[in-house]
PDB file of N, CA and C in Angstrom:
ATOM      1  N   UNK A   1       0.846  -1.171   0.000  1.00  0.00           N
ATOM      2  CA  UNK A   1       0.000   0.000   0.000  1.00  0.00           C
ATOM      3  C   UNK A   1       0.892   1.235   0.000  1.00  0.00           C
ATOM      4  N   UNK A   2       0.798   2.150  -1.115  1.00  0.00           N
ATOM      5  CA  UNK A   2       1.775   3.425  -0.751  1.00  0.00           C
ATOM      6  C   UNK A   2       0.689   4.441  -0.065  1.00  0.00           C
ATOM      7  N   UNK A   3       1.648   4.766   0.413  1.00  0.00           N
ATOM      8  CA  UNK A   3       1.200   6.763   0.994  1.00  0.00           C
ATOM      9  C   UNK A   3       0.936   7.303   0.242  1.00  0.00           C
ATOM     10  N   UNK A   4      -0.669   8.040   0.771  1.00  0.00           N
ATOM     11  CA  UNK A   4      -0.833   9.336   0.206  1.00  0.00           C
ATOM     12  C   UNK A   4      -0.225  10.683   1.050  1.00  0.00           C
ATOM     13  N   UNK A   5      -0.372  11.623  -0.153  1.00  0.00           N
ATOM     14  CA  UNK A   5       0.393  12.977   0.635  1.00  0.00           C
ATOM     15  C   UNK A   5      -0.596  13.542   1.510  1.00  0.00           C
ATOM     16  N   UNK A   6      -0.215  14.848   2.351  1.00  0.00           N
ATOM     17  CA  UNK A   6      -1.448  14.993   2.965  1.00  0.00           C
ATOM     18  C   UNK A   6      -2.101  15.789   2.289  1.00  0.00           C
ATOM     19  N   UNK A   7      -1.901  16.085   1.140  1.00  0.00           N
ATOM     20  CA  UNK A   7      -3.153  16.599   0.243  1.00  0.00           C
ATOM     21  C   UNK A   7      -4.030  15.514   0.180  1.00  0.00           C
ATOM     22  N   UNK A   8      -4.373  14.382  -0.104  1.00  0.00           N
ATOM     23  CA  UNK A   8      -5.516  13.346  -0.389  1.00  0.00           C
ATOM     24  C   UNK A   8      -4.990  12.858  -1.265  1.00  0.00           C
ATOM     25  N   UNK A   9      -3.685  13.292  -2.553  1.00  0.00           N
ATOM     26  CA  UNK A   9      -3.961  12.217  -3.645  1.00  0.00           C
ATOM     27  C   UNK A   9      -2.311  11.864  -3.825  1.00  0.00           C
ATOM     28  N   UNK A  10      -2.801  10.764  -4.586  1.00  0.00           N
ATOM     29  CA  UNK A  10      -1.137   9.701  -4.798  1.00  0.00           C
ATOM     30  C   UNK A  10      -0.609  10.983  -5.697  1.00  0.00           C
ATOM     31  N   UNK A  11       1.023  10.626  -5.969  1.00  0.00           N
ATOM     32  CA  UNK A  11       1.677  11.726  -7.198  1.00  0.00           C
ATOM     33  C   UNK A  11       1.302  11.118  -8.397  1.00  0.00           C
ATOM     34  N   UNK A  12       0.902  11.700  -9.067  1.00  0.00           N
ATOM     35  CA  UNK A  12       0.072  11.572 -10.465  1.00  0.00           C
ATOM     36  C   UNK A  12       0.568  10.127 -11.520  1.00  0.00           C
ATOM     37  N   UNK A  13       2.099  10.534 -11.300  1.00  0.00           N
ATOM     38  CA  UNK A  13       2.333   9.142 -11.766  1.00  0.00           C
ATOM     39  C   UNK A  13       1.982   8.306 -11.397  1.00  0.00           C
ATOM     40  N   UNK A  14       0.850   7.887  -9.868  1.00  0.00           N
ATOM     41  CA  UNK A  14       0.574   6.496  -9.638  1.00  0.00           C
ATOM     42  C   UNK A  14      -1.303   6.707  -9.717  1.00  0.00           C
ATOM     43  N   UNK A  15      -1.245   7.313 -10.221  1.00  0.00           N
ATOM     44  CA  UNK A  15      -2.871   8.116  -9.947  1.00  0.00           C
ATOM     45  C   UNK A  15      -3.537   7.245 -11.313  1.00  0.00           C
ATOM     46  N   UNK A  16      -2.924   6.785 -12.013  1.00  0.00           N
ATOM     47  CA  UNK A  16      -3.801   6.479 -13.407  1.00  0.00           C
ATOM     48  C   UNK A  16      -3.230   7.198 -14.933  1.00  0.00           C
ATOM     49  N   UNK A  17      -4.617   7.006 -15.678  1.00  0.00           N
ATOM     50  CA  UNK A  17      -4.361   7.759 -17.175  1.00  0.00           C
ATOM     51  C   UNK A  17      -5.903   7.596 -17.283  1.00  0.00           C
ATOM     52  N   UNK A  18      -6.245   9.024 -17.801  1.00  0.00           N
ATOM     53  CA  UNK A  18      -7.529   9.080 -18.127  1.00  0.00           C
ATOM     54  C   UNK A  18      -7.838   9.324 -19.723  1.00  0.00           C
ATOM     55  N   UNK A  19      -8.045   8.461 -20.381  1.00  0.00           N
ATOM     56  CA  UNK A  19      -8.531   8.773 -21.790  1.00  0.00           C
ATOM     57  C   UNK A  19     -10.344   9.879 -22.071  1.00  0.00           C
ATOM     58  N   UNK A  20     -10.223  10.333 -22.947  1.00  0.00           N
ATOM     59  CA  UNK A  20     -11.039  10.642 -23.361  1.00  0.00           C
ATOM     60  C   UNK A  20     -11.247  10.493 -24.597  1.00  0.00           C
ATOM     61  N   UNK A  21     -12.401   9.634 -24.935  1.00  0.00           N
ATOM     62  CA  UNK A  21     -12.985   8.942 -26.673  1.00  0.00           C
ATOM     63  C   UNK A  21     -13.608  10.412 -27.670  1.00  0.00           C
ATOM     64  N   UNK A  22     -12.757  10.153 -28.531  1.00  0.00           N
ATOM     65  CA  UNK A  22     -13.159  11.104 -29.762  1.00  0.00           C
ATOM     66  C   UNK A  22     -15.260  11.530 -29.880  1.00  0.00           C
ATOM     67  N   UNK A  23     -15.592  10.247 -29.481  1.00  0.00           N
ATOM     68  CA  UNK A  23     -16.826  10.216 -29.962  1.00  0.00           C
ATOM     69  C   UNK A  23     -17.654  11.024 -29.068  1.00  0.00           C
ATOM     70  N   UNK A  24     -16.821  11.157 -27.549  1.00  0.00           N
ATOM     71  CA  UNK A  24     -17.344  12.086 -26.287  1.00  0.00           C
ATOM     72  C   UNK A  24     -17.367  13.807 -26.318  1.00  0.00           C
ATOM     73  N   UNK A  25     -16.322  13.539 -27.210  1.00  0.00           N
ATOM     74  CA  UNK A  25     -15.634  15.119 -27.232  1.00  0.00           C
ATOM     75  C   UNK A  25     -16.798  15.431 -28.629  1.00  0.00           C
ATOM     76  N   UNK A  26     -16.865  14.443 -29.614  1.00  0.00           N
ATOM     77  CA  UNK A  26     -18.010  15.019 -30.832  1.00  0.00           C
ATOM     78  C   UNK A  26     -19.270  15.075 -30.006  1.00  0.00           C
ATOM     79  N   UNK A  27     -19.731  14.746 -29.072  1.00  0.00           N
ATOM     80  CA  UNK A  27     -21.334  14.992 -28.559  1.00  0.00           C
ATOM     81  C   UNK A  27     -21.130  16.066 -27.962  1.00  0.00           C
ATOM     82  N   UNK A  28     -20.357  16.373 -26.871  1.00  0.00           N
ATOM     83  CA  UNK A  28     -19.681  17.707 -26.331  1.00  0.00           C
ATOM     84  C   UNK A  28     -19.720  18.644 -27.308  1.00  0.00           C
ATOM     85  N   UNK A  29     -19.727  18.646 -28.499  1.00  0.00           N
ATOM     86  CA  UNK A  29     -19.227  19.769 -29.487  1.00  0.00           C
ATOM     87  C   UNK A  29     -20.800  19.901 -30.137  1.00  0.00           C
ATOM     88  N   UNK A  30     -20.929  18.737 -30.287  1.00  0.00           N
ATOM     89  CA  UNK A  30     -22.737  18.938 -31.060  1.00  0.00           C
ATOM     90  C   UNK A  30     -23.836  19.274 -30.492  1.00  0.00           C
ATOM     91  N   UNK A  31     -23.378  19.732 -29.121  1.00  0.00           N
ATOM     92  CA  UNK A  31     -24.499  19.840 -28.085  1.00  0.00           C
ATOM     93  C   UNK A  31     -24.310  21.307 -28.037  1.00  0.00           C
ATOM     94  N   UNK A  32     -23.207  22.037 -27.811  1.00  0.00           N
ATOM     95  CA  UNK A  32     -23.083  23.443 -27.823  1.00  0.00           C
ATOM     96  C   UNK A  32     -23.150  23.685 -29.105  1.00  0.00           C
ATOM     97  N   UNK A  33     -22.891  23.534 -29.903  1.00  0.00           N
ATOM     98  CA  UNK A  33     -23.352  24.067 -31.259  1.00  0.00           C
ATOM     99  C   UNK A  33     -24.807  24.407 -31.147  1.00  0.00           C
ATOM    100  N   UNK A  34     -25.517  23.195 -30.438  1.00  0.00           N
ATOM    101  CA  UNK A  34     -26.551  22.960 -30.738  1.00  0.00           C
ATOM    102  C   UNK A  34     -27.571  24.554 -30.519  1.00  0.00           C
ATOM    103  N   UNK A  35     -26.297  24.410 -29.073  1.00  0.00           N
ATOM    104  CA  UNK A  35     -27.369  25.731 -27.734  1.00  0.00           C
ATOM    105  C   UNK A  35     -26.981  26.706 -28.442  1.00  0.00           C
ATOM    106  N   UNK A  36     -25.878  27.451 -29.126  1.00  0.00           N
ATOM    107  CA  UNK A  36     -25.451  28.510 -29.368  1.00  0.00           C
ATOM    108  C   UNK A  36     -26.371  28.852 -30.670  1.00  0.00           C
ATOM    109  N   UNK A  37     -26.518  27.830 -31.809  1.00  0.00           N
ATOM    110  CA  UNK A  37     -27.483  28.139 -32.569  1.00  0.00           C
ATOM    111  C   UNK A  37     -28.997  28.616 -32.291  1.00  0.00           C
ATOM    112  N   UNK A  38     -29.116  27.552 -31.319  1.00  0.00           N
ATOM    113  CA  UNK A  38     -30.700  27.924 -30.533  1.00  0.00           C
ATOM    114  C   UNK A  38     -30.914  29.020 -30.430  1.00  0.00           C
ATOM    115  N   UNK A  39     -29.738  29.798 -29.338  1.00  0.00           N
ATOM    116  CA  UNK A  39     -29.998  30.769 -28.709  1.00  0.00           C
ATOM    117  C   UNK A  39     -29.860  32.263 -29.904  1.00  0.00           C
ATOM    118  N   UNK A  40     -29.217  32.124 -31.098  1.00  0.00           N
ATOM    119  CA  UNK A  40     -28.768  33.124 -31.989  1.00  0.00           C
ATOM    120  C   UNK A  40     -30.550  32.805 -33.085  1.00  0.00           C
ATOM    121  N   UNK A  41     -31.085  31.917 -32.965  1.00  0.00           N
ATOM    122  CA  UNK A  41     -32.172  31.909 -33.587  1.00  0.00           C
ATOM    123  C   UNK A  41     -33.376  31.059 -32.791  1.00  0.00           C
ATOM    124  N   UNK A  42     -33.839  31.258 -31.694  1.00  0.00           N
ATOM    125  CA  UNK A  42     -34.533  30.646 -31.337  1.00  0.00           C
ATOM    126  C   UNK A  42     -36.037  29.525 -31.899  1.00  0.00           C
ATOM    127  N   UNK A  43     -36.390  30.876 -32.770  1.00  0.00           N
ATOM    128  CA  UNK A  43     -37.507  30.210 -33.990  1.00  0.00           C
ATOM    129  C   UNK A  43     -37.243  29.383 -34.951  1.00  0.00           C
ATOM    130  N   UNK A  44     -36.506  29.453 -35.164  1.00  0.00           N
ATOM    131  CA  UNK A  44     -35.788  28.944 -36.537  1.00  0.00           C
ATOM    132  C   UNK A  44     -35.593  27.500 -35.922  1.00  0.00           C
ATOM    133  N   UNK A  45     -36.504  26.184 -37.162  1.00  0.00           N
ATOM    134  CA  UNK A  45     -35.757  25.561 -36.753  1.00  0.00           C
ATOM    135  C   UNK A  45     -34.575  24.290 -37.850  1.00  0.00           C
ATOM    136  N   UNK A  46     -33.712  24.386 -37.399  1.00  0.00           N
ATOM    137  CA  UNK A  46     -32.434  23.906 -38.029  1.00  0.00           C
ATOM    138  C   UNK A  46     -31.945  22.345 -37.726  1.00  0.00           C
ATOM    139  N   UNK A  47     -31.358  22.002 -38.691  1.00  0.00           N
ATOM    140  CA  UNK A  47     -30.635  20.102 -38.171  1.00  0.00           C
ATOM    141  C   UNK A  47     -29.738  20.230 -37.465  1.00  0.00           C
ATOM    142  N   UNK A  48     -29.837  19.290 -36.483  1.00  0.00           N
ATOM    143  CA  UNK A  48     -29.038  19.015 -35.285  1.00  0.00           C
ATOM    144  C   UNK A  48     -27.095  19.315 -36.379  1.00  0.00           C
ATOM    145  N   UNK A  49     -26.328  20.032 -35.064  1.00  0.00           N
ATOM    146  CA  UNK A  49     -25.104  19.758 -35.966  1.00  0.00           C
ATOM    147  C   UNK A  49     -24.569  18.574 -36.250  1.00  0.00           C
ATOM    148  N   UNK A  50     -23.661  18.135 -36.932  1.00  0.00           N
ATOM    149  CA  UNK A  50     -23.092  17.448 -37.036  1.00  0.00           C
ATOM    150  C   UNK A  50     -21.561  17.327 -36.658  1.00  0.00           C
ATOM    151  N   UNK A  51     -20.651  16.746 -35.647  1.00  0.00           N
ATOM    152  CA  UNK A  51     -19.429  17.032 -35.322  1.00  0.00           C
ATOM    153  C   UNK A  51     -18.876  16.172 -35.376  1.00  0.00           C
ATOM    154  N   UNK A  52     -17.154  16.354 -35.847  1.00  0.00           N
ATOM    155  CA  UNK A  52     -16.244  15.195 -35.593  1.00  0.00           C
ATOM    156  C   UNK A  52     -14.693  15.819 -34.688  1.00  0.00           C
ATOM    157  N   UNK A  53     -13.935  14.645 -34.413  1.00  0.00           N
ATOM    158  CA  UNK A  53     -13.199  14.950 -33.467  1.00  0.00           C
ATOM    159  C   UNK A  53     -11.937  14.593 -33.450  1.00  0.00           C
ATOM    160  N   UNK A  54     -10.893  15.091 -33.671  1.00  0.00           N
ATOM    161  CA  UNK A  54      -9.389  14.547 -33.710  1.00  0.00           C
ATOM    162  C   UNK A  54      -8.513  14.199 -32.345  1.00  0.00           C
ATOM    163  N   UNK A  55      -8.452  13.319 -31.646  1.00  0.00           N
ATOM    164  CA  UNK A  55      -8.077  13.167 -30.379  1.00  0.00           C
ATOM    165  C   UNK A  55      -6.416  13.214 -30.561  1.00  0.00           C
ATOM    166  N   UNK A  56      -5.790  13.870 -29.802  1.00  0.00           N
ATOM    167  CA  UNK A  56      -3.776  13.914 -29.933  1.00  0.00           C
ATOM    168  C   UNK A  56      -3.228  13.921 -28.424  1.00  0.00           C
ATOM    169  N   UNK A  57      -2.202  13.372 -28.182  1.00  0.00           N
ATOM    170  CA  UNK A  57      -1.822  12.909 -27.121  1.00  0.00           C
ATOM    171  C   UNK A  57      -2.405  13.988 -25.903  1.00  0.00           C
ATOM    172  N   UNK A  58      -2.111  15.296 -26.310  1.00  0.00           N
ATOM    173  CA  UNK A  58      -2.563  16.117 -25.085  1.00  0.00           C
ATOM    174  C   UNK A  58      -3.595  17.204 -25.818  1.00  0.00           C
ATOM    175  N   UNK A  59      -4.071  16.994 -26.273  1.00  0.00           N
ATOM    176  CA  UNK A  59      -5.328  18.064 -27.363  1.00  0.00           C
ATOM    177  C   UNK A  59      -6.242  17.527 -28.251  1.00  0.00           C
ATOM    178  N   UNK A  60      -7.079  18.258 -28.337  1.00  0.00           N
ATOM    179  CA  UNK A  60      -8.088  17.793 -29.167  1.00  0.00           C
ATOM    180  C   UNK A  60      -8.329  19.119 -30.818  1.00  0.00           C
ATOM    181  N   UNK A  61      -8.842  19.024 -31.450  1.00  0.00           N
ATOM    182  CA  UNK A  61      -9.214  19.291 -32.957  1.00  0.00           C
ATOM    183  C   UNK A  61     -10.309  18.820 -33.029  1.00  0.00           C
ATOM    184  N   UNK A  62     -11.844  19.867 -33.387  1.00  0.00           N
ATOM    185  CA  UNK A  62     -13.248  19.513 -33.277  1.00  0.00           C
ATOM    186  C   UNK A  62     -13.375  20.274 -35.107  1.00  0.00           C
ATOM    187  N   UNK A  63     -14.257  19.244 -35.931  1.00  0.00           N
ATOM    188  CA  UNK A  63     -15.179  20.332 -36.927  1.00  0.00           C
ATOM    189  C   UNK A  63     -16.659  20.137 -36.753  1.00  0.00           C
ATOM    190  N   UNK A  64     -17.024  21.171 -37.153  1.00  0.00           N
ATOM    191  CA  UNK A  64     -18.852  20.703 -36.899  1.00  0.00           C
ATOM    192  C   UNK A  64     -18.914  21.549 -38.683  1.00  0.00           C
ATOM    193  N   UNK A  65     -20.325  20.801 -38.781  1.00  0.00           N
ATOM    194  CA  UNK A  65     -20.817  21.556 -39.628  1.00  0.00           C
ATOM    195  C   UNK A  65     -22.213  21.362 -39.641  1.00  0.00           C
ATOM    196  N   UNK A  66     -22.696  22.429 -39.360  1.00  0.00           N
ATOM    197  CA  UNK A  66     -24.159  23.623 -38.701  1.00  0.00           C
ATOM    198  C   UNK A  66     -24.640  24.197 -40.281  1.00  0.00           C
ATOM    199  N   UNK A  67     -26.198  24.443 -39.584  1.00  0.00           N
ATOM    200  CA  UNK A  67     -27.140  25.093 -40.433  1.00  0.00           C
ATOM    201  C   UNK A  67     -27.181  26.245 -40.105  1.00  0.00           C
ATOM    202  N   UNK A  68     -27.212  27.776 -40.167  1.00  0.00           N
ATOM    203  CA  UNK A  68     -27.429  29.200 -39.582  1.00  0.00           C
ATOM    204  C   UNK A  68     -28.743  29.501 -40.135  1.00  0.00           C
ATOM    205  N   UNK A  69     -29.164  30.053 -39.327  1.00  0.00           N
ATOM    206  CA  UNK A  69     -30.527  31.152 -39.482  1.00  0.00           C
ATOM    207  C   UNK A  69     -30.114  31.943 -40.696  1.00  0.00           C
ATOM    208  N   UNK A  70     -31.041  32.092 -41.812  1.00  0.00           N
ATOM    209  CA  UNK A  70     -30.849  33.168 -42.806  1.00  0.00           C
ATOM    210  C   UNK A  70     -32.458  34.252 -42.770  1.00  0.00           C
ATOM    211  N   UNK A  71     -31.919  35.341 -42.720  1.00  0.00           N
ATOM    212  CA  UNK A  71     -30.815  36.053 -43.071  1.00  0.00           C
ATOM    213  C   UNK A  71     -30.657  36.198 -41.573  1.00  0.00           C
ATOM    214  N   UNK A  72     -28.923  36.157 -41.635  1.00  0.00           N
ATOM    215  CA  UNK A  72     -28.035  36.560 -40.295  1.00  0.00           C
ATOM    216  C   UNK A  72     -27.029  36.614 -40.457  1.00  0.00           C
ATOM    217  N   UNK A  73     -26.237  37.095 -39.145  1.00  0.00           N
ATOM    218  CA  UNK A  73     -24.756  37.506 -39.083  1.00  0.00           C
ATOM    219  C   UNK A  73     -24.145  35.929 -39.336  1.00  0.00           C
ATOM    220  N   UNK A  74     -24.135  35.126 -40.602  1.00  0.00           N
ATOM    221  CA  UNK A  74     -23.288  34.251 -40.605  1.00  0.00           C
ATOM    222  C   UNK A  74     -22.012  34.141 -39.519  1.00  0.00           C
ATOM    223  N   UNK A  75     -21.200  34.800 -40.333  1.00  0.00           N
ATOM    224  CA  UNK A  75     -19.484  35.176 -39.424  1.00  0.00           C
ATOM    225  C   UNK A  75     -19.934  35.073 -37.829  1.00  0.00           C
ATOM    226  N   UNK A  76     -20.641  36.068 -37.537  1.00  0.00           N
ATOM    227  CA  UNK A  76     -20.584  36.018 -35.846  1.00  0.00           C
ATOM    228  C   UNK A  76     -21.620  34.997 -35.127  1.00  0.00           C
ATOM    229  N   UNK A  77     -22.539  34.647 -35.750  1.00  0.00           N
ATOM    230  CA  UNK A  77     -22.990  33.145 -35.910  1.00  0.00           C
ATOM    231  C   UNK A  77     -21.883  31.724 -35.617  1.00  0.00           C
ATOM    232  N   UNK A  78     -21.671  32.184 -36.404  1.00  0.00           N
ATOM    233  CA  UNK A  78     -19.649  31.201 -36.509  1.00  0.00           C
ATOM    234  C   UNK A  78     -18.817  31.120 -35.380  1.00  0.00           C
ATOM    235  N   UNK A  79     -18.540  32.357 -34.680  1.00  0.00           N
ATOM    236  CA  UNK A  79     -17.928  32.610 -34.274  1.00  0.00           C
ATOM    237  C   UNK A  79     -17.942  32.556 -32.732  1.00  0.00           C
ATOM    238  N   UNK A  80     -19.629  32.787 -32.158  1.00  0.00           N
ATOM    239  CA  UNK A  80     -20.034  32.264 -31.357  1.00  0.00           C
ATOM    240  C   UNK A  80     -20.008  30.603 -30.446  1.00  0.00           C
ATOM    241  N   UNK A  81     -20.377  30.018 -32.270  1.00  0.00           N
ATOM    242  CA  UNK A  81     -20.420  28.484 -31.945  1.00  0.00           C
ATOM    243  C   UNK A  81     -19.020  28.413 -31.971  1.00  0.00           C
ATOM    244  N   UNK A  82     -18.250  28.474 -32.050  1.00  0.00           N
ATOM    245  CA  UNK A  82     -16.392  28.348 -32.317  1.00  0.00           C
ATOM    246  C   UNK A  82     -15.846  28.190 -30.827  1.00  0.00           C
ATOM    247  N   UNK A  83     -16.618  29.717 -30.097  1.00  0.00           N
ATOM    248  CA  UNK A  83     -16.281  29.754 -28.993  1.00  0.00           C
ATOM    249  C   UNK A  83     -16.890  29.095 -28.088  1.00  0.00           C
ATOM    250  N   UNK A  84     -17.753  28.978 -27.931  1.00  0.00           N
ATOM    251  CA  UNK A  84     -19.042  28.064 -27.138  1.00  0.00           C
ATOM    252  C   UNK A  84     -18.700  26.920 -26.716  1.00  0.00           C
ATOM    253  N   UNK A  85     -18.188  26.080 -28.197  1.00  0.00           N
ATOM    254  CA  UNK A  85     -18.176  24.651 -28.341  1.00  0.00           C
ATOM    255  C   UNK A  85     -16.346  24.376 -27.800  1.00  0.00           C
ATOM    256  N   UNK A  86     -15.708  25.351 -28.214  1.00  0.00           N
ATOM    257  CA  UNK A  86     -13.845  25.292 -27.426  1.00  0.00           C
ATOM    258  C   UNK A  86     -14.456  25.386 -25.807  1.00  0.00           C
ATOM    259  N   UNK A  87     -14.839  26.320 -25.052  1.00  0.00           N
ATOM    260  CA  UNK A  87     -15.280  26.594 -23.861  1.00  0.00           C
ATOM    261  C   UNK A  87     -16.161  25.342 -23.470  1.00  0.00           C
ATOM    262  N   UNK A  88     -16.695  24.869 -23.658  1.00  0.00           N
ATOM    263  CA  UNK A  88     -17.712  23.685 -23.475  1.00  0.00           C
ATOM    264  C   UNK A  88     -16.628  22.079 -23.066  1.00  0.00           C
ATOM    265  N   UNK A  89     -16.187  22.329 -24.406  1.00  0.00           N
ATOM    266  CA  UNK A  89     -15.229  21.469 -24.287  1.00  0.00           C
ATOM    267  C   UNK A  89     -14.059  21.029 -23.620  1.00  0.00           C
ATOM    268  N   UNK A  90     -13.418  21.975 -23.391  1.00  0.00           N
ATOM    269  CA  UNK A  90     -12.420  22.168 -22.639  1.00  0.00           C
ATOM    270  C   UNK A  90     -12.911  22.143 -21.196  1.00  0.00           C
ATOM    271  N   UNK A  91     -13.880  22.854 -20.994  1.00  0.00           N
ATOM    272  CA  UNK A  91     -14.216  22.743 -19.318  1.00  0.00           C
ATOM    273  C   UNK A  91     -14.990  21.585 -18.788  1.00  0.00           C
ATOM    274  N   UNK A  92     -15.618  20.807 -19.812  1.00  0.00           N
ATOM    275  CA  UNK A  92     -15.913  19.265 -19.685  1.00  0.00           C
ATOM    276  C   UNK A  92     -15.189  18.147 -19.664  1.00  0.00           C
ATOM    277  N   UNK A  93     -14.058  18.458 -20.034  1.00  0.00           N
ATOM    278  CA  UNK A  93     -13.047  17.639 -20.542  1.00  0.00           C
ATOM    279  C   UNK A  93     -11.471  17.620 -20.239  1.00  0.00           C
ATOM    280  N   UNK A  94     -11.454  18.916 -20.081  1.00  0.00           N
ATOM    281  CA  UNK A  94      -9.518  19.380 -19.329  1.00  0.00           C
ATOM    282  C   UNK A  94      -9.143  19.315 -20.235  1.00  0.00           C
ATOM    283  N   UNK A  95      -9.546  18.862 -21.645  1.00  0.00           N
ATOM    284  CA  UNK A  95      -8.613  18.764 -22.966  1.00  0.00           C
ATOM    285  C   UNK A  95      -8.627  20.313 -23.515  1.00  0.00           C
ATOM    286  N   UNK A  96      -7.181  20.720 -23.912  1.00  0.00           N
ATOM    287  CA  UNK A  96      -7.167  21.682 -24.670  1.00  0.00           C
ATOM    288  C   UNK A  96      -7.833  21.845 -26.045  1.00  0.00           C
ATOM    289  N   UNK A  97      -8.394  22.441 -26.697  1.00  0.00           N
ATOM    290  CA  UNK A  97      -9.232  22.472 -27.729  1.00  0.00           C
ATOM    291  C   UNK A  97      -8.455  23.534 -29.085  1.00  0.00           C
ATOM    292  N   UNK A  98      -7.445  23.096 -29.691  1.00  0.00           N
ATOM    293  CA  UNK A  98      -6.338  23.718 -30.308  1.00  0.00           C
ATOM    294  C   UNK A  98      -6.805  24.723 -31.480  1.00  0.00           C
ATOM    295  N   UNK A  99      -8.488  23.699 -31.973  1.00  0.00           N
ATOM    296  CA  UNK A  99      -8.731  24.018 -33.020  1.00  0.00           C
ATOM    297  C   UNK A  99     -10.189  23.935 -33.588  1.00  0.00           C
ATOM    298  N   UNK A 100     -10.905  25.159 -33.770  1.00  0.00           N
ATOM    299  CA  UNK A 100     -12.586  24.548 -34.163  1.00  0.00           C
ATOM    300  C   UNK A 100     -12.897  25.378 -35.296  1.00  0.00           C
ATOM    301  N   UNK A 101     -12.917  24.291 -36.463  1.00  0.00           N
ATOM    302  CA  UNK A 101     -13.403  24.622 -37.592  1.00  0.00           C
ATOM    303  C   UNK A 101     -15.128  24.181 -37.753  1.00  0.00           C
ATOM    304  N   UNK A 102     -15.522  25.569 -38.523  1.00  0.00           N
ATOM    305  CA  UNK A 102     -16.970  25.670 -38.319  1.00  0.00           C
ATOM    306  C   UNK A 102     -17.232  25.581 -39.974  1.00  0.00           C
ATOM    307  N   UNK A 103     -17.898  24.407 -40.769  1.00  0.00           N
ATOM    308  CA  UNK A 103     -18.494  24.867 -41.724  1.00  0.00           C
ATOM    309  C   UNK A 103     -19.977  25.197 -41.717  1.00  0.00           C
ATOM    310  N   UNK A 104     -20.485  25.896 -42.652  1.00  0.00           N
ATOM    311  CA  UNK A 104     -21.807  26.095 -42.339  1.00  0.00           C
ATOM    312  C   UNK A 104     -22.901  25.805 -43.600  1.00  0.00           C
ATOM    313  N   UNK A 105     -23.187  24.775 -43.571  1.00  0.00           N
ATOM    314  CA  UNK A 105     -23.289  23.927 -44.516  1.00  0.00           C
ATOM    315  C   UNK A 105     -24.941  24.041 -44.654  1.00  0.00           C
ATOM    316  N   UNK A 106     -25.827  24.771 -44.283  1.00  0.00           N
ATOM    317  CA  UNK A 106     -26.780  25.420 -44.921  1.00  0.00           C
ATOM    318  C   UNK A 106     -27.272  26.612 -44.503  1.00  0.00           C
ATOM    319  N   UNK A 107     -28.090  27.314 -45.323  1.00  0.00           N
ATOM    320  CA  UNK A 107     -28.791  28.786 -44.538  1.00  0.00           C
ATOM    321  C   UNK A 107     -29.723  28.345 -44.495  1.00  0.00           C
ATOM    322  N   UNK A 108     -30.937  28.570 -43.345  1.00  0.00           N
ATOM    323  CA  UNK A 108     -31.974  28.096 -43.026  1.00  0.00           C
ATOM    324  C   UNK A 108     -32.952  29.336 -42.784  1.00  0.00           C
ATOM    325  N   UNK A 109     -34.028  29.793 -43.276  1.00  0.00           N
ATOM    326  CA  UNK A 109     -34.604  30.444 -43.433  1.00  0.00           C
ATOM    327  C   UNK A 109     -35.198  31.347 -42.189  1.00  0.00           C
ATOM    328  N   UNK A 110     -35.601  31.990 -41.410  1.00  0.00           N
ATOM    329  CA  UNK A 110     -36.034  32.335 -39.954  1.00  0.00           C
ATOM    330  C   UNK A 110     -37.522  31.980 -39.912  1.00  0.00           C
ATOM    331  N   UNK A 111     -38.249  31.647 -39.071  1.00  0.00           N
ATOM    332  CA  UNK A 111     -39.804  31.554 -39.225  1.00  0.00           C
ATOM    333  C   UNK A 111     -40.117  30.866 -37.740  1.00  0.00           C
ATOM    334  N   UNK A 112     -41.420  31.068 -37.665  1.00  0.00           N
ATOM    335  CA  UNK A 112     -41.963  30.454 -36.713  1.00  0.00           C
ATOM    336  C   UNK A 112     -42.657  28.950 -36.727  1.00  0.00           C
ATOM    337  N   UNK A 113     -42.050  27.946 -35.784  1.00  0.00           N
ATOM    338  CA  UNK A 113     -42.393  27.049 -36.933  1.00  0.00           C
ATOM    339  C   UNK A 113     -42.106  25.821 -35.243  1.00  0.00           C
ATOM    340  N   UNK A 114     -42.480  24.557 -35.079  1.00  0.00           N
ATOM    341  CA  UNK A 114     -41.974  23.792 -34.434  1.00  0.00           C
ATOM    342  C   UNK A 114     -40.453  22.794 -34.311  1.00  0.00           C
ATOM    343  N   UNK A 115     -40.139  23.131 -33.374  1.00  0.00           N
ATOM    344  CA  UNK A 115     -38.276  22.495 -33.337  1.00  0.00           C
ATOM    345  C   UNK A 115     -38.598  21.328 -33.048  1.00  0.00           C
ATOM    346  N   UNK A 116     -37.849  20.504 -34.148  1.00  0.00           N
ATOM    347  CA  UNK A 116     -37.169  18.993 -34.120  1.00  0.00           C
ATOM    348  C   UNK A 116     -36.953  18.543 -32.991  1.00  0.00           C
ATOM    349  N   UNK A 117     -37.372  17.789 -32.145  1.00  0.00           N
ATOM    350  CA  UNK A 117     -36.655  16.940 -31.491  1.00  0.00           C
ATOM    351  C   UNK A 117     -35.647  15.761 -31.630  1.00  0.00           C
ATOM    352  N   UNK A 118     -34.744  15.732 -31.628  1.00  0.00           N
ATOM    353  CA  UNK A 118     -33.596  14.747 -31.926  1.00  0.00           C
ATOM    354  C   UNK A 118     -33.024  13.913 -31.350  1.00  0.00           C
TER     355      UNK A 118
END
């Protein structure tokens, strides 16, 4: 049995290795996309994003590609979910988030109308 310090925990080298699956970090990413779109068009309703995920020894690399409300600030639309989904991620995860490419792979019209459940 080794000693712990009197902080509570073993020194890290005996503490483990925690993976995190690509496929965790893409739901993480498709979920804030999801909210940030919501919230930039509430009425509007749009297809769930779609995200994928590059896992690297100490970082991660996310792309999504999202529908935007038309007519709208595309770019800051973008730019929102960019940040949202790095912030989301990273604070769910401890993984650094190096890189979030956003395509925006349709314009979706604004209207009042019932949202998809997915």
């Amino acid at each position: 049995m080794r000693a712990v310090p009197a902080e509570g925990l073993a020194p890290a080298a005996h503490r483990g290795v925690l993976q995190i699956g690509g496929r965790v970090v893409e739901k993480i990413a498709a979920r804030a996309a999801r909210e940030a779109t919501t919230e930039a068009a509430p009425d509007t309703v749009l297809r769930a994003p779609r995200a994928g995920a590059t896992m690297h020894h100490d970082h991660a690399t996310v792309n999504l590609d999202v529908d935007v409300p038309y007519p709208g600030p595309v770019v800051e639309i973008a730019r929102t979910i960019r940040q949202r989904v790095r912030a989301d991620v990273e604070y769910l995860t401890g993984m650094p988030v190096v890189r979030v490419d956003v395509t925006v792979a349709r314009l979706t019209r604004g209207g009042h109308g019932k949202r998809r459940v997915q």
